[in-house]
Protein backbone atom coordinates (compact mmCIF):
# COMPACT_ATOMS: atom_id res chain seq x y z
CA UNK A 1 10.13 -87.43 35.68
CA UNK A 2 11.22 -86.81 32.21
CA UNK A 3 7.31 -86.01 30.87
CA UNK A 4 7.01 -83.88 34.14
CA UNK A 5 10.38 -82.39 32.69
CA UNK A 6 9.08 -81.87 29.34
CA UNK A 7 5.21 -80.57 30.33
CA UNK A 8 7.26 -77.66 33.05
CA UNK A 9 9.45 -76.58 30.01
CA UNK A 10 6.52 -76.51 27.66
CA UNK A 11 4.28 -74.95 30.13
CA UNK A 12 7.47 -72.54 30.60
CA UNK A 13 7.58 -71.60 27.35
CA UNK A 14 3.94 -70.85 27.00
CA UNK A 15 4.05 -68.62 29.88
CA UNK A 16 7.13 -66.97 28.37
CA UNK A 17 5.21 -66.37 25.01
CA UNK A 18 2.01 -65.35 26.48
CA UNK A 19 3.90 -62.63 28.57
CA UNK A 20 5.86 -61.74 25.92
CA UNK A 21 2.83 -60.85 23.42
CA UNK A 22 1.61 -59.10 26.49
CA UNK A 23 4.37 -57.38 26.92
CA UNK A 24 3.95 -56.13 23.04
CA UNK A 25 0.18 -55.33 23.29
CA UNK A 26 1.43 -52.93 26.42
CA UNK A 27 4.20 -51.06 24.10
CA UNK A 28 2.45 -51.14 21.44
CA UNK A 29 -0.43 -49.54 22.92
CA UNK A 30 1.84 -47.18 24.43
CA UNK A 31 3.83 -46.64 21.22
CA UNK A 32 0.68 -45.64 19.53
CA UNK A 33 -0.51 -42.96 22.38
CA UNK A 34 2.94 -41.25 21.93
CA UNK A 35 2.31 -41.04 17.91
CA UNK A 36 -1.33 -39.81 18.57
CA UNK A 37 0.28 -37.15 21.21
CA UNK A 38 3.48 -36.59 18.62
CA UNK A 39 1.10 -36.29 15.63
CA UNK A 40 -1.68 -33.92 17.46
CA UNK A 41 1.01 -31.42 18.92
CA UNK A 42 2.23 -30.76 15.35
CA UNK A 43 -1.13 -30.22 13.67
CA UNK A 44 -1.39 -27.59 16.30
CA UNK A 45 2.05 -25.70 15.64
CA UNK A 46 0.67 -26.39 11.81
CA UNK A 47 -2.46 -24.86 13.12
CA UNK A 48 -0.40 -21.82 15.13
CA UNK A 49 1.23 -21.19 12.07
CA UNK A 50 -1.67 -21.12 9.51
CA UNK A 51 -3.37 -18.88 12.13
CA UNK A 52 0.11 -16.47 12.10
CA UNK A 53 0.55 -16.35 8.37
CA UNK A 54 -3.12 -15.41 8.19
CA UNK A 55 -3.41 -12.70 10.59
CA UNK A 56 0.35 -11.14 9.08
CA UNK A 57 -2.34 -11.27 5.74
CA UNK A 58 -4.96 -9.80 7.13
CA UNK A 59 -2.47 -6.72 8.56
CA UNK A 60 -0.74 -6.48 5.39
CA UNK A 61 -4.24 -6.31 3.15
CA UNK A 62 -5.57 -3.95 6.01
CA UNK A 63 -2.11 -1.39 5.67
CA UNK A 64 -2.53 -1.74 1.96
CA UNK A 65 -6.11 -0.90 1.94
CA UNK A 66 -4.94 2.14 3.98
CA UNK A 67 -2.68 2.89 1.97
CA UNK A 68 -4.64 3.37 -1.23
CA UNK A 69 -7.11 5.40 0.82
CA UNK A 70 -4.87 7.66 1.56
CA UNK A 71 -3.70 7.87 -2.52
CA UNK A 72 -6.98 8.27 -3.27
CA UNK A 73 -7.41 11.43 -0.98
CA UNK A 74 -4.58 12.85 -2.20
CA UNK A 75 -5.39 12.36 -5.66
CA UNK A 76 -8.83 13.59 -5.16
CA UNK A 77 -7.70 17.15 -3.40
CA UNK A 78 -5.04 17.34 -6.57
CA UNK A 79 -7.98 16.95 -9.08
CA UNK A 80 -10.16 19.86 -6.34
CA UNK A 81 -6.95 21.95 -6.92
CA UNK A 82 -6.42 21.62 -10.31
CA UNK A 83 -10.24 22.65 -10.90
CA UNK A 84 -9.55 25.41 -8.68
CA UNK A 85 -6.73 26.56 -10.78
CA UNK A 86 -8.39 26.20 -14.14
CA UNK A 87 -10.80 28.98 -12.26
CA UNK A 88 -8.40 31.27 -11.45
CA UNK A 89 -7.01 31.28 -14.70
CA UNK A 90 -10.11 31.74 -16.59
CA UNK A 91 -10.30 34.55 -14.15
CA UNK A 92 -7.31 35.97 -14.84
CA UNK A 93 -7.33 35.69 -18.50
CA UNK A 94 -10.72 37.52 -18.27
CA UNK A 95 -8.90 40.63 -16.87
CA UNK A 96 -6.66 40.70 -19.13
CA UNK A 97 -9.08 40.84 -21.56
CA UNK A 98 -10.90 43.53 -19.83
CA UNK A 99 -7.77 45.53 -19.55
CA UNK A 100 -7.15 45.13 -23.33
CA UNK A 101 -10.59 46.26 -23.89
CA UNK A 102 -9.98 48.98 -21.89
CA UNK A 103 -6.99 50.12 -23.80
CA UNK A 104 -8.54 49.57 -27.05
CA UNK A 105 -11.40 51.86 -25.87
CA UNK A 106 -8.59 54.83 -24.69
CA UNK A 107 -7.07 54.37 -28.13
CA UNK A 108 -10.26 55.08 -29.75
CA UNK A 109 -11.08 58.17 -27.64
CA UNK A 110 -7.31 59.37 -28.26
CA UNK A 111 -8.49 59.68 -31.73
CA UNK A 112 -6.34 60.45 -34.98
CA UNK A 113 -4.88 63.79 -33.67
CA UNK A 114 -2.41 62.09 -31.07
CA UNK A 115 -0.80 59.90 -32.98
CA UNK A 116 2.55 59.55 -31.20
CA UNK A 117 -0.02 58.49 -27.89
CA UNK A 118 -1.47 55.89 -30.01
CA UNK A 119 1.68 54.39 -31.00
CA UNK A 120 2.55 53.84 -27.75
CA UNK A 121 -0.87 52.42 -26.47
CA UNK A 122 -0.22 50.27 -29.14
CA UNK A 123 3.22 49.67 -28.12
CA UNK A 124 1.86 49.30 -24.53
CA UNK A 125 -0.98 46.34 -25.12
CA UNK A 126 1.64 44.56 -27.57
CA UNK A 127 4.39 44.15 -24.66
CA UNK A 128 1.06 43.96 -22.02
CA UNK A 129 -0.23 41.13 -24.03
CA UNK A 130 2.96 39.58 -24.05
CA UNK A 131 3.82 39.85 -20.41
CA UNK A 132 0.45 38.53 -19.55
CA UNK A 133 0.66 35.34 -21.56
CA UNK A 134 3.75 34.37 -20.13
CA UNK A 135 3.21 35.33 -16.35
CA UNK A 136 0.10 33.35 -16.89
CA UNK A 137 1.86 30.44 -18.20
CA UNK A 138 4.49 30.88 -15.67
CA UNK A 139 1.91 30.75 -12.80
CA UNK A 140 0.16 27.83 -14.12
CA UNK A 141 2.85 25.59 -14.69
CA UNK A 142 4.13 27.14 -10.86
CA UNK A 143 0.78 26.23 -9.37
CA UNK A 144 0.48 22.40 -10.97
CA UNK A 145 4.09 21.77 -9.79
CA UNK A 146 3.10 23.24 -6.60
CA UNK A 147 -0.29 20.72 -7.12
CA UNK A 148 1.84 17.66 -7.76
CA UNK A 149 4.05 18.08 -5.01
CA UNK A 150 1.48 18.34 -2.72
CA UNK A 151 -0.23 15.22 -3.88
CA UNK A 152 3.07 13.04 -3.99
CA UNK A 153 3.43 14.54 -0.29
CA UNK A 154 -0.37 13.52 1.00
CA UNK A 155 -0.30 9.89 -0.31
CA UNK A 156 3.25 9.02 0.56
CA UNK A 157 3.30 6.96 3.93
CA UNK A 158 3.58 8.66 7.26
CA UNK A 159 4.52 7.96 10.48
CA UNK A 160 0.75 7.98 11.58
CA UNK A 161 0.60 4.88 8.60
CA UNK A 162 0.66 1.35 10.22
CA UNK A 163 3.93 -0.55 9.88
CA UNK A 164 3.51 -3.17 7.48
CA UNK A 165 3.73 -6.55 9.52
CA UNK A 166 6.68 -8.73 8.83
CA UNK A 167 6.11 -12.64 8.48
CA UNK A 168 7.32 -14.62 10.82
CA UNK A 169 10.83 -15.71 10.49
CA UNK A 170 11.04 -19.32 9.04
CA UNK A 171 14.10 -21.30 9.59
CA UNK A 172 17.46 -21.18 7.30
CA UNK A 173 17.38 -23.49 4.48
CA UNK A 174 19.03 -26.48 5.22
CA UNK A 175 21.78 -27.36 2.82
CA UNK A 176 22.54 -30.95 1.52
C-alpha cells in the first residue's frame, strides 16, 4: 500500500510538472504573439509618422520653392524696369541737350547787336540747365522708389501663396 502510495504521489507530481511546463509553453507562446503584435503596431505609428514628417517636408520645400519663384519674378521685372528707366533717361537727357543746342544756335543768330537778349538766353539755359538736372534726378530717384516698391510688393507672399504646412503636434515634454 505504502509503494502504491508513494508511485500515485510520484506519478502525481509528474503529471503536475508536465502540465505545468505545458501550461508555460502555452503563455509563453502567447506572451510572445502579443510582443510581435505590440512591437509591429508601433513600427507602423513609427512608420505613420516618418511618412507625416516627410510629406509636411515635401510641402514646406514645395511652398519654399514657390516662394523663391515668385522673388525671382519680381526681381527680374525690377531689373526690366530699371533698364527701361535708364532708357527714358538717356532719352530725356538727349532733349535737353537738343534744347540747349537749340538755344545756343538762337544765341548765335541774335548776334552781337542784342545784347540785353543774349544775356537773358544766357540767363535762360543757365536756370534751364539747372531745372533739368534736378527734375531729372528727381524723377529718377521717384521712378526706382516707385521700382523697389513694386518689387518688394510682387515677391512678398499672397493669399494665392500656399500656406506653409505645420508639423504635426508632438506631445508636451514630460517633466521629471
Amino acid at each position: 500500500m505504502r509503494s502504491l502510495l508513494i508511485t500515485s504521489l510520484i506519478a502525481a507530481v509528474l503529471a503536475f510538472a508536465a502540465a505545468w511546463t505545458v501550461q508555460g509553453w502555452r503563455y509563453g507562446g502567447k506572451l510572445s504573439e502579443l510582443r510581435r503584435g505590440h512591437e509591429k503596431a508601433m513600427s507602423e505609428q513609427k512608420l505613420d509618422l516618418a511618412n507625416q514628417a516627410a510629406e509636411n517636408l515635401r510641402l514646406v520645400r514645395a511652398a519654399e520653392r514657390n516662394q523663391r519663384a515668385q522673388v525671382d519674378q519680381a526681381l527680374a521685372a525690377a531689373r526690366g524696369r530699371e533698364d527701361q528707366l535708364r532708357r527714358d533717361v538717356a532719352a530725356v537727357r538727349a532733349q535737353r541737350d537738343g534744347l540747349r543746342d537749340a538755344a545756343d544756335a538762337a544765341v548765335r543768330m541774335a548776334g552781337e547787336s542784342h545784347s540785353a537778349c543774349l544775356g537773358r538766353v544766357a540767363a535762360f539755359r543757365e536756370v534751364f540747365d539747372q531745372c533739368a538736372a534736378r527734375y531729372g534726378e528727381v524723377a529718377e530717384r521717384a521712378d526706382q522708389h516707385a521700382s523697389d516698391l513694386r518689387t518688394l510688393i510682387e515677391a512678398w507672399p499672397g493669399p494665392a501663396a500656399p500656406p506653409v504646412p505645420r508639423m504635426a503636434d508632438s506631445p508636451a515634454p514630460q517633466q521629471e
